[in-house]
Structures are given as structure tokens and as C-alpha cells.
C-alpha atoms as a PDB file:
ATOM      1  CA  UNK A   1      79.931  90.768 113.652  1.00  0.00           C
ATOM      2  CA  UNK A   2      77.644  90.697 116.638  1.00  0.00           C
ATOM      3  CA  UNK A   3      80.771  87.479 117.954  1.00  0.00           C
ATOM      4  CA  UNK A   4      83.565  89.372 117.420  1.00  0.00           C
ATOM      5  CA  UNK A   5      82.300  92.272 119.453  1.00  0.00           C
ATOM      6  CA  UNK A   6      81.175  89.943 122.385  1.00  0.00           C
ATOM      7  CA  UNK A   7      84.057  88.936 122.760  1.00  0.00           C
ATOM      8  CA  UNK A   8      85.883  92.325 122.732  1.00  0.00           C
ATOM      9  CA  UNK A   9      83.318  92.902 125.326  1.00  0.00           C
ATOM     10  CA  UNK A  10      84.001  90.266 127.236  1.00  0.00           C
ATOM     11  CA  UNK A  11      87.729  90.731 126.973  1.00  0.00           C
ATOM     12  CA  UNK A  12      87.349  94.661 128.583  1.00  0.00           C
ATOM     13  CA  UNK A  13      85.733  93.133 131.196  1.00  0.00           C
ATOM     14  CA  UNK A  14      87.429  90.289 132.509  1.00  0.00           C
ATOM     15  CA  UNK A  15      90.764  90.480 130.819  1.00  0.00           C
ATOM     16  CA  UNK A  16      90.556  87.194 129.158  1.00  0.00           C
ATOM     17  CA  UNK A  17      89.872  86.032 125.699  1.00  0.00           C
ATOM     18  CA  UNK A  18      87.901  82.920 125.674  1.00  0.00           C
ATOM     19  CA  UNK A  19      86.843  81.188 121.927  1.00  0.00           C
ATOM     20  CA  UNK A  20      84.012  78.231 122.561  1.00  0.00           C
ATOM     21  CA  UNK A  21      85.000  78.007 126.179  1.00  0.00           C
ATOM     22  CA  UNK A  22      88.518  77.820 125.572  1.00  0.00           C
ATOM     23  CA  UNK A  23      90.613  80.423 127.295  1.00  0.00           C
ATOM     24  CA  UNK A  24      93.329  81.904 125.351  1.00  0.00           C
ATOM     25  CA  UNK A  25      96.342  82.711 126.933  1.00  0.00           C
ATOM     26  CA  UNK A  26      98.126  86.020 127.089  1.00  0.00           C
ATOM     27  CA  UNK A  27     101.984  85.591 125.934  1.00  0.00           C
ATOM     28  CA  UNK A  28     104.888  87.892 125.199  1.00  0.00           C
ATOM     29  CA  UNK A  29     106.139  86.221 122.500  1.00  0.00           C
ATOM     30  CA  UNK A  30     104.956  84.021 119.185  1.00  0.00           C
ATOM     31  CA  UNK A  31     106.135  82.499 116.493  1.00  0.00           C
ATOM     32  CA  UNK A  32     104.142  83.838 112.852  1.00  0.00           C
ATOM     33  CA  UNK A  33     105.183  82.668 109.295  1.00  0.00           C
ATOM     34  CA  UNK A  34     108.804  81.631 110.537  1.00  0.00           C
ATOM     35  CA  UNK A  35     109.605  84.611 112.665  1.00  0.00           C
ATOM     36  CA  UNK A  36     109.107  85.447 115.948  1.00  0.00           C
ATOM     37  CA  UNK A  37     106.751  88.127 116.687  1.00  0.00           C
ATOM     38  CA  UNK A  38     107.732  90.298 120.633  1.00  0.00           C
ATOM     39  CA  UNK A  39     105.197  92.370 122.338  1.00  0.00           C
ATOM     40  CA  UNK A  40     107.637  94.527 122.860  1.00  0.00           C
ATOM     41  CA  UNK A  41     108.590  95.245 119.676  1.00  0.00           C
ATOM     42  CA  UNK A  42     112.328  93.700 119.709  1.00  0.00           C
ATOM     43  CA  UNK A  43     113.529  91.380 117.481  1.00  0.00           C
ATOM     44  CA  UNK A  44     115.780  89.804 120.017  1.00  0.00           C
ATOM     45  CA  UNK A  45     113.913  86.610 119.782  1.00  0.00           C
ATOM     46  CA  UNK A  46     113.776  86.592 115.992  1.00  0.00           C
ATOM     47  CA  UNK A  47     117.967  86.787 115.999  1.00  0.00           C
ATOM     48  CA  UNK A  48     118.231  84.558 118.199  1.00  0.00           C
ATOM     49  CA  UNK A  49     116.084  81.874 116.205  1.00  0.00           C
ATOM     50  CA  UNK A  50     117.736  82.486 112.956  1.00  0.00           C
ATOM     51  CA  UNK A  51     121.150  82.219 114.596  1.00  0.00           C
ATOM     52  CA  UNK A  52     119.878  78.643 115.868  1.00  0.00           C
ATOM     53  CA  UNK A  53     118.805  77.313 112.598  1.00  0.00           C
ATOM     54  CA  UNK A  54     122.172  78.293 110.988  1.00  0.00           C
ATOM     55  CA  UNK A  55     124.170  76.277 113.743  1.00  0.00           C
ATOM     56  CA  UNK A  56     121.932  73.383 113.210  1.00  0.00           C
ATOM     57  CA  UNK A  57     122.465  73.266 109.360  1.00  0.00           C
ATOM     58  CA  UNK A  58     126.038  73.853 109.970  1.00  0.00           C
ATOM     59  CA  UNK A  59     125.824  70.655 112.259  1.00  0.00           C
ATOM     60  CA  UNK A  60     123.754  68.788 109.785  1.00  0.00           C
ATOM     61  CA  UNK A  61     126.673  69.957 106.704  1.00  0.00           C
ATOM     62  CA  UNK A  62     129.501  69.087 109.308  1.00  0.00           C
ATOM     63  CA  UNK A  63     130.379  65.334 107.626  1.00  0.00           C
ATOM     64  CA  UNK A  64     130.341  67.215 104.287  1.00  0.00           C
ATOM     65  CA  UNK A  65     132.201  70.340 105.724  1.00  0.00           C
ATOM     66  CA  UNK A  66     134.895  68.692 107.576  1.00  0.00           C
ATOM     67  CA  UNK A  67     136.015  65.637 104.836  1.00  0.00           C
ATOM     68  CA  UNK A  68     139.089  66.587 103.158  1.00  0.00           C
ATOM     69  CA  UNK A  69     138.106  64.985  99.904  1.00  0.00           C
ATOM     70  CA  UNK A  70     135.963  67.569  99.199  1.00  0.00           C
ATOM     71  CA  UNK A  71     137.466  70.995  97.723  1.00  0.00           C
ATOM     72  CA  UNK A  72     137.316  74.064  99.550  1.00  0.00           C
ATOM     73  CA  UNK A  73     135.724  75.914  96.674  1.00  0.00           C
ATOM     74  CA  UNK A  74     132.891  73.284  96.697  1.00  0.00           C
ATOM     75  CA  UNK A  75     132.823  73.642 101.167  1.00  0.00           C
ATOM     76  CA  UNK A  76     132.009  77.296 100.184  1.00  0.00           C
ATOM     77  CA  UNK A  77     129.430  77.457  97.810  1.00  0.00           C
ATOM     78  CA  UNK A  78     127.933  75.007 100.174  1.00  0.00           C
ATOM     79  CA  UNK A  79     128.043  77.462 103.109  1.00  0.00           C
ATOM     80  CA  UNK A  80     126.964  80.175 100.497  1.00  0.00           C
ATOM     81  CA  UNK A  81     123.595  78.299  99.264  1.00  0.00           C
ATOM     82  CA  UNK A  82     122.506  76.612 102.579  1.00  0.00           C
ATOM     83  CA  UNK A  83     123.906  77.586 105.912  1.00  0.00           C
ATOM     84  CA  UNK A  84     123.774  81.558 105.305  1.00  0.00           C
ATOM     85  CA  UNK A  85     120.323  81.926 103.842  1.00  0.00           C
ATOM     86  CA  UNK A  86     119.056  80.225 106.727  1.00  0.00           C
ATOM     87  CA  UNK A  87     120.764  83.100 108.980  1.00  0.00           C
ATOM     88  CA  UNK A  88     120.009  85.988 107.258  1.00  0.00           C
ATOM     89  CA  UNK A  89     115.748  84.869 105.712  1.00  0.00           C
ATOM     90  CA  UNK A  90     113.648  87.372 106.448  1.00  0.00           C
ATOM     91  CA  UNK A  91     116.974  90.109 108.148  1.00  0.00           C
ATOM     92  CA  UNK A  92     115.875  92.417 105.048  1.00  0.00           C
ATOM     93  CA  UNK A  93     112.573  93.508 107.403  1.00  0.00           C
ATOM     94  CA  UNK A  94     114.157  93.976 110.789  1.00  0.00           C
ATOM     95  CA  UNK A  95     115.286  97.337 112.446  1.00  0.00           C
ATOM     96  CA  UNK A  96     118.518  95.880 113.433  1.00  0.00           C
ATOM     97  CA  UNK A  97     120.726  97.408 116.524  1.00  0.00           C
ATOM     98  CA  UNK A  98     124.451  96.953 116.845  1.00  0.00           C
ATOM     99  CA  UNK A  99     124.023  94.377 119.411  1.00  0.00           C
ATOM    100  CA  UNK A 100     122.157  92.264 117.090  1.00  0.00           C
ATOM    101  CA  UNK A 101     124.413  92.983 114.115  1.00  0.00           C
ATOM    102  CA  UNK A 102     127.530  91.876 116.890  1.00  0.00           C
ATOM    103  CA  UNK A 103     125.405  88.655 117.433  1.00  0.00           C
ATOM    104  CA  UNK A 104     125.708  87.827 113.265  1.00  0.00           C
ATOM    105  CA  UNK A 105     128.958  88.497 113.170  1.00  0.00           C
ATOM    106  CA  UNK A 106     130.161  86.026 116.091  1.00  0.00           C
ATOM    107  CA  UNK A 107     127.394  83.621 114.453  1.00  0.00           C
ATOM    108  CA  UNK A 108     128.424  83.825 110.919  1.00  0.00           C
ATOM    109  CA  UNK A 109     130.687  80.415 111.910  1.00  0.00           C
END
């Protein structure tokens, strides 16, 4: 206990946070347990992330997507168990504005 509240100390007085000589740097924006956490507040950064990873599993699905041998019904059920749960995992927990919910729309590809 006596640690922790050195280093608060320490942090009110120099503005820094330093762990076994290391300083830690102050940042705006991290990434914790897949999402992306704003000082802020926002979720901008978050939205933007998940919108990412569902263009890159599109792009990974794309030879399966595009080939005309396989049916449409199967191309969907594809795009319904892979490329939309990795847009929308973890959406149920953010405080979404209509800018963000434009931004899912356009992305929804």
C-alpha cells in the first residue's frame, strides 16, 4: 500500500508516472479487451476499429464471396456468421450518435 501511494505522490508532483524507473506515458487513447478506450469519452475510435476489421474479413471472404459457383444463399449466411459479428462485437455497450450509426450503415458493405 505504502507503493501505490508513492507513486500517487510522486505523480501530483511531477506529473509523471514512473514504475521501476520506467516512465509511463500519458496517451489519449488505448486499446483494452478488444475495444478502444478515449479519454474523452467518445467511441469514435472504437467505430472506427470495428468498421476496419469488418473490411478486412470481407477482403479475406472476397475469393469465396465473389466465385459464382457458390450460391447466393450460402454468400449470405457467410456474411451473416463472419463479416457482421466482427462489425457490430461489443456495439451492444456503446452510447451510439447518429454520426456513428451513419458510419455502420455506409460500412455494412
Amino acid at each position: 500500500m505504502a507503493k501505490s501511494r508513492g507513486v500517487y505522490l510522486d505523480y501530483l508532483i511531477s506529473g509523471q508516472v514512473i514504475i521501476e524507473e520506467d516512465v509511463v506515458t500519458n496517451t489519449t487513447k488505448f486499446k483494452y479487451l478488444g475495444s478502444i478506450i478515449q479519454s474523452n469519452g467518445e467511441i469514435d475510435g472504437d467505430v472506427t476499429h470495428h468498421i476496419r476489421v469488418g473490411w478486412l474479413k470481407w477482403r479475406a471472404a472476397t475469393e469465396v464471396l465473389c466465385d459464382k459457383k457458390f450460391p447466393t444463399k450460402l454468400k449470405g449466411n457467410f456474411y451473416k456468421v463472419s463479416i457482421r459479428p466482427a462489425l457490430l462485437y461489443g456495439s451492444e455497450l456503446w452510447l451510439v450518435k447518429k454520426i456513428h450509426e451513419q458510419k455502420m450503415e455506409v460500412a455494412k458493405i
